[in-house]
N, C-alpha and C. Protein backbone atom coordinates (compact mmCIF):
# COMPACT_ATOMS: atom_id res chain seq x y z
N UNK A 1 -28.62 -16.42 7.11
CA UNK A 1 -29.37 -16.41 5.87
C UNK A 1 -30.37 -15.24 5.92
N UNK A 2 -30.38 -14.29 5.06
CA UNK A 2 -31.00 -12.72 4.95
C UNK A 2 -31.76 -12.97 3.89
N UNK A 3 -33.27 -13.06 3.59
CA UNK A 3 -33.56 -12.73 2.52
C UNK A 3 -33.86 -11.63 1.96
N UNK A 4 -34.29 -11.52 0.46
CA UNK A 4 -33.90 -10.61 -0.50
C UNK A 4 -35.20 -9.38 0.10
N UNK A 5 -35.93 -10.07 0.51
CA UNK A 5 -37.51 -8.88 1.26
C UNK A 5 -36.77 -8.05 2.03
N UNK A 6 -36.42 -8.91 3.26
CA UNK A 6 -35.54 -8.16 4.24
C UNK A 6 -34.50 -7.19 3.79
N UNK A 7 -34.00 -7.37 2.52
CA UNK A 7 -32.85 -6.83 2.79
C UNK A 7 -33.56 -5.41 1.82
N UNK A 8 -34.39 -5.68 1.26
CA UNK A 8 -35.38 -4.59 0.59
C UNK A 8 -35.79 -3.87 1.60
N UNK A 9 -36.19 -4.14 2.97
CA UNK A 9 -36.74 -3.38 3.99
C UNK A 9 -35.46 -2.45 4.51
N UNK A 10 -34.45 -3.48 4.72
CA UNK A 10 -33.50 -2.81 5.14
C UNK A 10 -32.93 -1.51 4.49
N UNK A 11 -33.01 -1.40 3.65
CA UNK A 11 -32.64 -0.39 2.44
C UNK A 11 -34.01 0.33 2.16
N UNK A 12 -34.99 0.09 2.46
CA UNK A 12 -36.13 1.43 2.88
C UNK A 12 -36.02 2.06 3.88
N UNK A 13 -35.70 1.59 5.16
CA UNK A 13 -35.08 2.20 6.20
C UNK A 13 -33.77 3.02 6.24
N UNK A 14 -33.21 2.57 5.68
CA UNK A 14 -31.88 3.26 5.05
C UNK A 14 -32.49 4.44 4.89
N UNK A 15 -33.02 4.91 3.68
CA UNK A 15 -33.70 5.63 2.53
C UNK A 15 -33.94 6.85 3.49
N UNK A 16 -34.95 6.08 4.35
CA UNK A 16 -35.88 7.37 5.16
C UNK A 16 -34.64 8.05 6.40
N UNK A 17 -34.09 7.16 6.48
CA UNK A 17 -33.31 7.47 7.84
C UNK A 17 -32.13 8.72 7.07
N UNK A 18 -31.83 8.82 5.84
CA UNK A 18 -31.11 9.85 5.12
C UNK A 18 -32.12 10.92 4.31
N UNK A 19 -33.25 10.79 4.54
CA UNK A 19 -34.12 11.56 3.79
C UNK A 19 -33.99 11.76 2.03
N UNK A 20 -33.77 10.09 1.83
CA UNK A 20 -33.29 10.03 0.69
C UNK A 20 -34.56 9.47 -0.29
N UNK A 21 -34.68 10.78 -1.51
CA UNK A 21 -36.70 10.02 -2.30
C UNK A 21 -35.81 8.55 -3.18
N UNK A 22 -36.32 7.68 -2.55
CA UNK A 22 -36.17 6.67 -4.41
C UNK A 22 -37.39 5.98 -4.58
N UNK A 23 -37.66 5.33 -5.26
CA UNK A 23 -38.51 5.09 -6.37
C UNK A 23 -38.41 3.46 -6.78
N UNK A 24 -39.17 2.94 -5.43
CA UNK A 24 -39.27 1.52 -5.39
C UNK A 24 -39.96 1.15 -6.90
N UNK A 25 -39.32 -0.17 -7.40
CA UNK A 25 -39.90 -0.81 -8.19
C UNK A 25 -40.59 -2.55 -8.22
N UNK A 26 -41.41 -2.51 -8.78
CA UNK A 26 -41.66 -3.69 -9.02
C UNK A 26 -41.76 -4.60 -9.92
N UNK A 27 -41.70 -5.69 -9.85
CA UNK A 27 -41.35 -6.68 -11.67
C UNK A 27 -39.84 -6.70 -11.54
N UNK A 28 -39.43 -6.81 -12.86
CA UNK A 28 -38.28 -7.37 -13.73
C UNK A 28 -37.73 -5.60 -13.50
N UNK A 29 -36.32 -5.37 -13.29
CA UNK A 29 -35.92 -4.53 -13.22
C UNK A 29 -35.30 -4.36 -11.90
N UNK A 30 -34.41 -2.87 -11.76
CA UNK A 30 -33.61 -2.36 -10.30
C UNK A 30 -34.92 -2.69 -9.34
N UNK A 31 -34.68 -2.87 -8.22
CA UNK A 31 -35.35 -2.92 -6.88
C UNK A 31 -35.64 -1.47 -6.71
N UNK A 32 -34.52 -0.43 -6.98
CA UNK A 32 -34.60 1.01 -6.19
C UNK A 32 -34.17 2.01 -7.10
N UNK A 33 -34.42 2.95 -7.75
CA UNK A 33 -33.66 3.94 -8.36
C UNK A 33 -33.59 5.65 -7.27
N UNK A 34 -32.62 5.31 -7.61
CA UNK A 34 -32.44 7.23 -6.59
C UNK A 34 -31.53 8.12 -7.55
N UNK A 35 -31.94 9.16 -8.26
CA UNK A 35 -31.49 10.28 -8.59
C UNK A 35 -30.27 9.23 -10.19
N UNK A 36 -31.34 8.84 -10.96
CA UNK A 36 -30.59 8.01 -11.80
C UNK A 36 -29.53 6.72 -11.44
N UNK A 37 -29.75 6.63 -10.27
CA UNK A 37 -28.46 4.91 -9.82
C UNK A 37 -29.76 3.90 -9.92
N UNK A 38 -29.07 3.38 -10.22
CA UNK A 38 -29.17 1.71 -9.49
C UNK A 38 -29.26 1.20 -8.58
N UNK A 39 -30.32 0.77 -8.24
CA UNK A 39 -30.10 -0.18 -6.75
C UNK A 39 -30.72 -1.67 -6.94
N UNK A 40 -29.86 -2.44 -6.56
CA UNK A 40 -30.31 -4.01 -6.53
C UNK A 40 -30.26 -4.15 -5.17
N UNK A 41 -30.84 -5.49 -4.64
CA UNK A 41 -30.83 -6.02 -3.54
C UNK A 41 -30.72 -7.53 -3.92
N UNK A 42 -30.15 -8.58 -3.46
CA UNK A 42 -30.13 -9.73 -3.70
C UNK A 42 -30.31 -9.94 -1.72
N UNK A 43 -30.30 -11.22 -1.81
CA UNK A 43 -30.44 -12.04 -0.55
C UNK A 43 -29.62 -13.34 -0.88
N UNK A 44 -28.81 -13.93 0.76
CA UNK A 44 -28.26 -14.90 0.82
C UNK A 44 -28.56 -16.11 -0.48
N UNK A 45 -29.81 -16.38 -1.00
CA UNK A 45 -30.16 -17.60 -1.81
C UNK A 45 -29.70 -17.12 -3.29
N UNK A 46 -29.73 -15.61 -3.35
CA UNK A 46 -29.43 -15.31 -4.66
C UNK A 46 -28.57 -16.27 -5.82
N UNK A 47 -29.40 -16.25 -6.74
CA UNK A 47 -28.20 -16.73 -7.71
C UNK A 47 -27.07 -15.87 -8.71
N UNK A 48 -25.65 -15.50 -7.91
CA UNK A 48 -25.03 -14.82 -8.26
C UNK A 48 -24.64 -14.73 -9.26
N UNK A 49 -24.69 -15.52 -10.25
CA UNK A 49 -24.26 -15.47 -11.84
C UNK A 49 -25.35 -14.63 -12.19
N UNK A 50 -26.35 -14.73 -12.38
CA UNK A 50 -27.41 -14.10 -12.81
C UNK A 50 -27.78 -12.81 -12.45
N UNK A 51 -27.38 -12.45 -10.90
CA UNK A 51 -26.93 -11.06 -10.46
C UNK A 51 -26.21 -10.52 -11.60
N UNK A 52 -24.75 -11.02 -11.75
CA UNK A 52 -23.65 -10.27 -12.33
C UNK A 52 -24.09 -10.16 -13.59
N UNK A 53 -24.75 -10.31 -14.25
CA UNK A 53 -25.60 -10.78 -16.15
C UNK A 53 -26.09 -9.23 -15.91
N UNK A 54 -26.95 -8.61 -14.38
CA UNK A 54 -28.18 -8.11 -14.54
C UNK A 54 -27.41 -7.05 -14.57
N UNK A 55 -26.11 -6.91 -13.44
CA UNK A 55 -25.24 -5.36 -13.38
C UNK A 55 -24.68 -5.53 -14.49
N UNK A 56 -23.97 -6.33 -15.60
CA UNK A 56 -23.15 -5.73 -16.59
C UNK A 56 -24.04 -4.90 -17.72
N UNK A 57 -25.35 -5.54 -17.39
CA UNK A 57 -26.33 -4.89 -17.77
C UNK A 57 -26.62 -3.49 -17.80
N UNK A 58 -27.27 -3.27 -16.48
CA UNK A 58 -26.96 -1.74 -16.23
C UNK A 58 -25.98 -1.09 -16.14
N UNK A 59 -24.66 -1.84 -15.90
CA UNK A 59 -23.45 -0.39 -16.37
C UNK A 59 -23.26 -0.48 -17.78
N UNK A 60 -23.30 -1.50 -18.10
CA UNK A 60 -22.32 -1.08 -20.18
C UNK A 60 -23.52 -0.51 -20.99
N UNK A 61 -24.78 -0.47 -20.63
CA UNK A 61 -25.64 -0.44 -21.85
C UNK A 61 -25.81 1.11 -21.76
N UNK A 62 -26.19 2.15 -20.26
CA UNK A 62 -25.89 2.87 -20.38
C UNK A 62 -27.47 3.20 -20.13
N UNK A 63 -28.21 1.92 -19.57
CA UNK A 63 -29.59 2.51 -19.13
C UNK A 63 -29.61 3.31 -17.56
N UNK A 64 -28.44 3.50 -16.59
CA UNK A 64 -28.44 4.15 -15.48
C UNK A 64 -27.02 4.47 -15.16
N UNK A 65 -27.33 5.98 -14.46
CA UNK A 65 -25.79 6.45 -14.62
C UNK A 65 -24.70 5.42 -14.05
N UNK A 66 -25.40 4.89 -12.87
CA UNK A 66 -24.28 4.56 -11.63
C UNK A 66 -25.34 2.62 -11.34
N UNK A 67 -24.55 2.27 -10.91
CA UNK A 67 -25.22 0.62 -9.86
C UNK A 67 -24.77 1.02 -8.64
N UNK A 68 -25.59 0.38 -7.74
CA UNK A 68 -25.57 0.01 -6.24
C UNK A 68 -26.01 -1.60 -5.94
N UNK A 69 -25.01 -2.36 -4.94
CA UNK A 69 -25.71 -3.68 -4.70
C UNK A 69 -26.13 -3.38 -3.15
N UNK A 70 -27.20 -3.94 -3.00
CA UNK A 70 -27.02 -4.22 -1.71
C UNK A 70 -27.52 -5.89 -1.16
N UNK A 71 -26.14 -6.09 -0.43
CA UNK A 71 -26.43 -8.01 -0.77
C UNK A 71 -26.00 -7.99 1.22
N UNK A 72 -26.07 -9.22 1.86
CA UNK A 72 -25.97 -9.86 2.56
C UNK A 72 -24.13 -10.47 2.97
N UNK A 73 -23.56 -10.38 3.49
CA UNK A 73 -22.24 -10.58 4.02
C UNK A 73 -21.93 -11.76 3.18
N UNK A 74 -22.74 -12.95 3.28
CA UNK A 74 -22.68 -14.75 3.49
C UNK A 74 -23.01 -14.60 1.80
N UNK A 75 -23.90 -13.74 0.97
CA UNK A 75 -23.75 -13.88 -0.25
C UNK A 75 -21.87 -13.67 -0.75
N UNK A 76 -21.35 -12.62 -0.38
CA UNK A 76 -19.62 -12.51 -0.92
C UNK A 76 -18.93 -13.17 -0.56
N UNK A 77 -19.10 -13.99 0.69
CA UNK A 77 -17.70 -14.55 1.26
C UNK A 77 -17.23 -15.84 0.52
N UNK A 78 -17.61 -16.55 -0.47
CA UNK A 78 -17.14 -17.46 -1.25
C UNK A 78 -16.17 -16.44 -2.19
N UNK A 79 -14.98 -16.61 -2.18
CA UNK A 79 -13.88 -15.54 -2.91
C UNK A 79 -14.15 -15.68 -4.58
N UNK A 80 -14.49 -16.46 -5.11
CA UNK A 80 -15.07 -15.94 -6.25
C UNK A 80 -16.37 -15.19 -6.81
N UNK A 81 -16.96 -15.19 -5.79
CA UNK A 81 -18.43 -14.23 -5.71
C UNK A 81 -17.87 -13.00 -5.51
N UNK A 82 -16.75 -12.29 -4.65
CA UNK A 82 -15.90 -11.52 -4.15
C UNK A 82 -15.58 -10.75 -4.98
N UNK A 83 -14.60 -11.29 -6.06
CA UNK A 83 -14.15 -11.10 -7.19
C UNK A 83 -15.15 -10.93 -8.69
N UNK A 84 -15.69 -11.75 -8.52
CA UNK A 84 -16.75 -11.26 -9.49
C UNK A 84 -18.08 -10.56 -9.50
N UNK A 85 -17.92 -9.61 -8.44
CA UNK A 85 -18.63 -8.52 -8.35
C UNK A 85 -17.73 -7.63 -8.54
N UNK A 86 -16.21 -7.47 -8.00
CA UNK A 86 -15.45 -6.58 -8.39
C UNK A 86 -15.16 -6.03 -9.80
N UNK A 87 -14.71 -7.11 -10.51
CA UNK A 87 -14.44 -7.27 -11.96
C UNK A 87 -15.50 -5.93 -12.78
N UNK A 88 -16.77 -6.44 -12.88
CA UNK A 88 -17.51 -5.31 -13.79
C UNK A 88 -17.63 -3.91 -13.09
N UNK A 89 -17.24 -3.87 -11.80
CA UNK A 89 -17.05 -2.10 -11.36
C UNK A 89 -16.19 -1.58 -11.39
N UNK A 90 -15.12 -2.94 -11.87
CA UNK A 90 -13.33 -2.10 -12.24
C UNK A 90 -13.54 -1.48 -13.85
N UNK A 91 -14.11 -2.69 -14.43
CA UNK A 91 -14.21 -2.51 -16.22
C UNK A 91 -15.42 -0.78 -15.84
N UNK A 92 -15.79 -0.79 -15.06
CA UNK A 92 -17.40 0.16 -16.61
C UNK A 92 -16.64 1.60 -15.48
N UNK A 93 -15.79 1.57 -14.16
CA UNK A 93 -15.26 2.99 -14.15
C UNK A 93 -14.19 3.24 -15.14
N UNK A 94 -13.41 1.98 -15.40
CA UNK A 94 -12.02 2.66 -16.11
C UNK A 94 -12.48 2.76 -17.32
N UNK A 95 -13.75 2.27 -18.33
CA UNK A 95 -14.08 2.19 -19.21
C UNK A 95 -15.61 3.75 -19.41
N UNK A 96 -16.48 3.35 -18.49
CA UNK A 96 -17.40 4.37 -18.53
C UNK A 96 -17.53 5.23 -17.48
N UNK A 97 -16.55 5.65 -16.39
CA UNK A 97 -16.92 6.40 -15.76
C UNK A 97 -17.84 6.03 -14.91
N UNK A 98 -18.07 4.85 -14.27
CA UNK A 98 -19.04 4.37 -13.34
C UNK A 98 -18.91 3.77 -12.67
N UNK A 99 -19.40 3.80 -11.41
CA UNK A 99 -19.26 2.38 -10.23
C UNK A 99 -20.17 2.05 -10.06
N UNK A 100 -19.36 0.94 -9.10
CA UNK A 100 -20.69 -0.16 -8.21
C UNK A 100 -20.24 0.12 -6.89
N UNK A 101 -21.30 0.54 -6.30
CA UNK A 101 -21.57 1.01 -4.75
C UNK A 101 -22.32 -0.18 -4.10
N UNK A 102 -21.71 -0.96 -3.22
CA UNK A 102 -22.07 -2.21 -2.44
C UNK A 102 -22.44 -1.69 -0.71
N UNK A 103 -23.80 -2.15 -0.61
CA UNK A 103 -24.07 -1.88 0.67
C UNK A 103 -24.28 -3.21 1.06
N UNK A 104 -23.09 -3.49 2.28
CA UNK A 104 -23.02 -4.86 3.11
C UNK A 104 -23.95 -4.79 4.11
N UNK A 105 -24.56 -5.88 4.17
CA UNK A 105 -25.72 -5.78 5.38
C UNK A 105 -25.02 -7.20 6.09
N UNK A 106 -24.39 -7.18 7.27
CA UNK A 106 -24.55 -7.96 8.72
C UNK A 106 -24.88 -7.83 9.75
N UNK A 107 -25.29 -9.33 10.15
CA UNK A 107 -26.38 -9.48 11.65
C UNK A 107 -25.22 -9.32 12.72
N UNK A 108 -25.92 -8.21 13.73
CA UNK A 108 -24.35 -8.66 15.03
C UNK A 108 -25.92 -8.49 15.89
N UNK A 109 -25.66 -9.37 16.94
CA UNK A 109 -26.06 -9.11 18.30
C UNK A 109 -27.67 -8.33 18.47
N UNK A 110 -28.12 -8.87 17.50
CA UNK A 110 -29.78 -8.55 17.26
C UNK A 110 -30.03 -7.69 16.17
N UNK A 111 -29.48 -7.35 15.81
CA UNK A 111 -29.03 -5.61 14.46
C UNK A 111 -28.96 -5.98 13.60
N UNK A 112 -29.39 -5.32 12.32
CA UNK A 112 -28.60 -5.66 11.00
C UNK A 112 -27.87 -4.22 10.74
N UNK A 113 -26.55 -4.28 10.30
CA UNK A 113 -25.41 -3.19 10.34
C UNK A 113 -25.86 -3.40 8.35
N UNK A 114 -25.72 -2.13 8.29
CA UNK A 114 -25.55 -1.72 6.86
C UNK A 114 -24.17 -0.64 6.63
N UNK A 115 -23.83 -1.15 6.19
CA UNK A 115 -22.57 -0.23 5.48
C UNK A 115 -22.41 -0.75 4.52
N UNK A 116 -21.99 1.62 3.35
CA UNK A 116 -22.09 1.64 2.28
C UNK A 116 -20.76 1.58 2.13
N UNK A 117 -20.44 1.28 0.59
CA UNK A 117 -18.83 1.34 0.48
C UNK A 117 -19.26 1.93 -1.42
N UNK A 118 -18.45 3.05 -1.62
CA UNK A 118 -18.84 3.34 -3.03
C UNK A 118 -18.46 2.77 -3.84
N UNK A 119 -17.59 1.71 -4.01
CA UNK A 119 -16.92 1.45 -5.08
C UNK A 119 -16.48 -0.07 -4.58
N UNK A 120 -17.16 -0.85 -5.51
CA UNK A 120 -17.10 -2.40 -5.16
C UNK A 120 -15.10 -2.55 -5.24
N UNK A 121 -14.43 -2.22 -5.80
CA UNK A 121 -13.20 -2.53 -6.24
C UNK A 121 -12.68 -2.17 -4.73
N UNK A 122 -12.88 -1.29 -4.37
CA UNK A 122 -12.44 -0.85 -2.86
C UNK A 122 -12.67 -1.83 -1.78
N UNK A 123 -14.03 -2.59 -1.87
CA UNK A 123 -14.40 -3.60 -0.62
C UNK A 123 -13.11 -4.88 -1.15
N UNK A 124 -12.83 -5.19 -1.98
CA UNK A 124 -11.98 -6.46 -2.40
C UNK A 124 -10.74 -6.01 -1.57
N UNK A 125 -10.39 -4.41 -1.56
CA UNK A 125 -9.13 -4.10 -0.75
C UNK A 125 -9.16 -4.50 0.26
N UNK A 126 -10.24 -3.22 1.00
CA UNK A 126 -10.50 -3.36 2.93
C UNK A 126 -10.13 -4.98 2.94
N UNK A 127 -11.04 -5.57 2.12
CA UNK A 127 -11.21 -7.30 2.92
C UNK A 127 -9.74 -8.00 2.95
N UNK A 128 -9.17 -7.58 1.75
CA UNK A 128 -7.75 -8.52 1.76
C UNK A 128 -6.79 -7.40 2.88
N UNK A 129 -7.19 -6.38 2.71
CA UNK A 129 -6.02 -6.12 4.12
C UNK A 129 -6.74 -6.37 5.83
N UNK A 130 -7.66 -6.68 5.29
CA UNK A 130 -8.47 -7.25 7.15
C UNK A 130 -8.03 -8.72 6.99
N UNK A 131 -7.12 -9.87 6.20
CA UNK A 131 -6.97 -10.80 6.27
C UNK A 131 -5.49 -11.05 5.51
N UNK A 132 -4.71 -9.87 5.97
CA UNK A 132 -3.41 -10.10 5.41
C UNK A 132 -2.55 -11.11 6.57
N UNK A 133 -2.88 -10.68 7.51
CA UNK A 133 -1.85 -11.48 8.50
C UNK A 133 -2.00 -12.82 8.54
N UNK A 134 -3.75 -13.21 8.20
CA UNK A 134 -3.69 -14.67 8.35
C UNK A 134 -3.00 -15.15 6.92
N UNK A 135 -3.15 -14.77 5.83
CA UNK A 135 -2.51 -15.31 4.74
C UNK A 135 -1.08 -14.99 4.95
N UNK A 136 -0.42 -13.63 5.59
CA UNK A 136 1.15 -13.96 5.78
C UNK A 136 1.59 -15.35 7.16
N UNK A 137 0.78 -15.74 8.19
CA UNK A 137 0.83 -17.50 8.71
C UNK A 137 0.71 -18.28 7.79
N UNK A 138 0.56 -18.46 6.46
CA UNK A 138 -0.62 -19.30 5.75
C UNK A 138 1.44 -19.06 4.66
N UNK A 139 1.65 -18.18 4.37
CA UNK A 139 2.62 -18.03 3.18
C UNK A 139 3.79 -18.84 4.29
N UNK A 140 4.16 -18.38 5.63
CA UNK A 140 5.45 -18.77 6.14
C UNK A 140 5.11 -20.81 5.84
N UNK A 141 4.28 -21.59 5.91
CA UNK A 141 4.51 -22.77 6.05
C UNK A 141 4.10 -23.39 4.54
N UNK A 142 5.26 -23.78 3.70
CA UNK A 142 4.82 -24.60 2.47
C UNK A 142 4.47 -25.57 2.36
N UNK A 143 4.12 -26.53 3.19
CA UNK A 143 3.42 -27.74 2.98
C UNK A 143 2.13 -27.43 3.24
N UNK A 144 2.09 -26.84 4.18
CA UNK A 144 0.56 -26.30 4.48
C UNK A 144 -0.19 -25.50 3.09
N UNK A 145 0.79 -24.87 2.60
CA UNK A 145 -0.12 -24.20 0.62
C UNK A 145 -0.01 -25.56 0.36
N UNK A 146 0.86 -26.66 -0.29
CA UNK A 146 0.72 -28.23 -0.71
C UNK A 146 -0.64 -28.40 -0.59
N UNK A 147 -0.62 -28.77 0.54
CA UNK A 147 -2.40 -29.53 1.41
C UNK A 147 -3.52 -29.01 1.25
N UNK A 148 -3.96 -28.89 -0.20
CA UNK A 148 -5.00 -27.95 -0.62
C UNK A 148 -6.48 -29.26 -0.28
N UNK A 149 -6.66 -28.34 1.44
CA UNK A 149 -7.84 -29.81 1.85
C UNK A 149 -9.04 -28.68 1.17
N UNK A 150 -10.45 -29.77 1.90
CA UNK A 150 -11.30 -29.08 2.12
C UNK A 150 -11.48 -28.12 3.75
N UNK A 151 -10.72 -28.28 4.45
CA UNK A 151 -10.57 -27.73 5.57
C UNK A 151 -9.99 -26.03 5.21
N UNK A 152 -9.11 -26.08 4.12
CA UNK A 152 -8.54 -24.93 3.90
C UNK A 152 -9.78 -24.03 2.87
N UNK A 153 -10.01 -24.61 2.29
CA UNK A 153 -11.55 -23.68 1.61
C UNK A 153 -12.23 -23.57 2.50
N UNK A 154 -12.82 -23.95 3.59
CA UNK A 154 -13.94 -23.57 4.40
C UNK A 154 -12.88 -22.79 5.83
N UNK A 155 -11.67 -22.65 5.98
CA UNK A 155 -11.27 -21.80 6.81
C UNK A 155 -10.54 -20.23 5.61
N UNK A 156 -10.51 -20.37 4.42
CA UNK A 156 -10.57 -19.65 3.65
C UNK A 156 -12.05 -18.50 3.44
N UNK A 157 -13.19 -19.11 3.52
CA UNK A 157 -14.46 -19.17 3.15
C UNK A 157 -14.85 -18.32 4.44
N UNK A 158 -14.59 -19.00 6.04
CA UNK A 158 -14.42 -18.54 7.19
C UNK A 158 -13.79 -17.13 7.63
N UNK A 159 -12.82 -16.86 7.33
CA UNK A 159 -11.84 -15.93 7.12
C UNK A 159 -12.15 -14.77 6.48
N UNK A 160 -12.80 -14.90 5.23
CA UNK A 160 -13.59 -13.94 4.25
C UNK A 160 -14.97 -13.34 4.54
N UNK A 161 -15.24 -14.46 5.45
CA UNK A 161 -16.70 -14.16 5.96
C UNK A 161 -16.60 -13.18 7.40
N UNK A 162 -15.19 -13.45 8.23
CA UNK A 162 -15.19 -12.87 9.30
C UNK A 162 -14.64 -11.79 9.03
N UNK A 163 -14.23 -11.07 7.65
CA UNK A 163 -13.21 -9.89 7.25
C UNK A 163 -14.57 -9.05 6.76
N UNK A 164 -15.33 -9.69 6.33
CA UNK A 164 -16.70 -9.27 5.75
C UNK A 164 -17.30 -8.76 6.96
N UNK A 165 -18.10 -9.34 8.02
CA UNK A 165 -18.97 -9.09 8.99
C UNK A 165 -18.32 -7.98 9.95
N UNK A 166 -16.72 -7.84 10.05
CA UNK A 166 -16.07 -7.06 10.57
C UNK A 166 -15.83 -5.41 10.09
N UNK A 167 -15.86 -5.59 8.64
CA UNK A 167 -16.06 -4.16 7.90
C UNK A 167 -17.49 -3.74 7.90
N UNK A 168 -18.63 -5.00 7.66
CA UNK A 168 -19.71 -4.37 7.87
C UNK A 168 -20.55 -3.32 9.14
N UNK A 169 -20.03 -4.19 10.41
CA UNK A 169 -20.19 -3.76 11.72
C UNK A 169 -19.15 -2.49 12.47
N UNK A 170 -17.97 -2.39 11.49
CA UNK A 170 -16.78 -1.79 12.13
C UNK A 170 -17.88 -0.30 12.54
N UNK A 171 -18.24 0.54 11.29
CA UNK A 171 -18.66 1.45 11.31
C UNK A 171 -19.73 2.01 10.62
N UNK A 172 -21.38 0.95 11.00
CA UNK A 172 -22.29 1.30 9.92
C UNK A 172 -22.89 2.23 9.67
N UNK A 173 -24.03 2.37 8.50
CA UNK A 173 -24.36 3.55 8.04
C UNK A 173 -25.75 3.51 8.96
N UNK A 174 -25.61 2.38 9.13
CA UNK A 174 -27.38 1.85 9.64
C UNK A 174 -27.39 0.92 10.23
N UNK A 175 -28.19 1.15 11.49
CA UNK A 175 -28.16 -0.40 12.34
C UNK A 175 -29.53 -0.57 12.53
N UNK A 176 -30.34 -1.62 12.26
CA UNK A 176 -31.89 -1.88 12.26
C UNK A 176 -31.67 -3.26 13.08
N UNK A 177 -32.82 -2.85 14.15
CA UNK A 177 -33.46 -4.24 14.71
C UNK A 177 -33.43 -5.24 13.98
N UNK A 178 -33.52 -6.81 14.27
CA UNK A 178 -34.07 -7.74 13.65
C UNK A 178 -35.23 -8.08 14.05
N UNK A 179 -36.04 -7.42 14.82
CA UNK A 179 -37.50 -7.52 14.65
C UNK A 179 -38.55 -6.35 13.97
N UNK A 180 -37.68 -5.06 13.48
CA UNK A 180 -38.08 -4.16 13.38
C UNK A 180 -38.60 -4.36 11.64
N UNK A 181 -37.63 -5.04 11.04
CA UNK A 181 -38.06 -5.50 9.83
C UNK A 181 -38.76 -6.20 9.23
């Protein structure tokens, strides 16, 4: 569980560590603007519907060129949170010429790993091909698709979360203490 401060720190550190100016905000509005984008930060508690309200926001209306999220691993790994962050960065590039740039933040081994990925539609890929093999075990046995337990959503849920923490850590942009923050 990452909260939304932390993950604001984490992404100031970011900032400086690329010698990058943005333009913290406060109140109602982006967390971060850099060179006309967007930057949000949510944290694990976020309420993701209300996230997705705030980006269709800033891409269709046309108040900032570009969005950036930067959320927490354990916020995406429920596969419809997954997907519906994807959805409005597929619509406003094929529609306006814009993405959503998702920076995954996971904890390994005292660190928080940040990695950027430019284009939310792209992380839905990496993740389903970091979890193709378990869904081709999962396709060879048909009773096992039948048996729609709760065991299979939370090793579903599991699975997404370990395809997640694995792209985040594979090769980050940024690795920060967890006491440094």
């Amino acid at each position: 569980m990452v909260k939304e401060e932390t993950i604001r720190k984490i992404m100031m550190k970011y900032f400086e560590s690329r010698n990058i100016k943005t333009t913290p905000t406060a109140g109602a509005g982006p967390d971060f603007i850099v060179e006309g984008k967007t930057i949000e930060t949510k944290g694990s508690d976020a309420d993701f519907n209300r996230a997705i309200e705030q980006y269709c926001d800033c891409l269709l209306t046309g108040k900032f060129s570009n969005l950036a999220v930067a959320v927490p691993i354990d916020l995406l790994a429920p596969p419809a949170t997954l997907v519906r962050l994807s959805v409005p960065g597929r619509v406003a590039s094929e529609t306006k010429m814009k993405y959503v740039g998702v920076y995954l933040i996971a904890v390994h081994q005292k660190f928080y790993h940040l990695r950027y990925l430019a284009d939310s539609a792209r992380l839905v890929g990496e993740v389903l091909d970091r979890i193709s093999t378990q869904s081709k075990d999962l396709a060879g046995d048909p009773t096992r698709l039948a048996e729609e337990t709760k065991e299979d959503v939370k090793a579903i849920y599991g699975t997404l979360l370990e395809a997640l923490h694995e792209l985040a850590i594979e090769k980050p942009d940024l690795m920060v203490g967890i006491d440094t923050t």
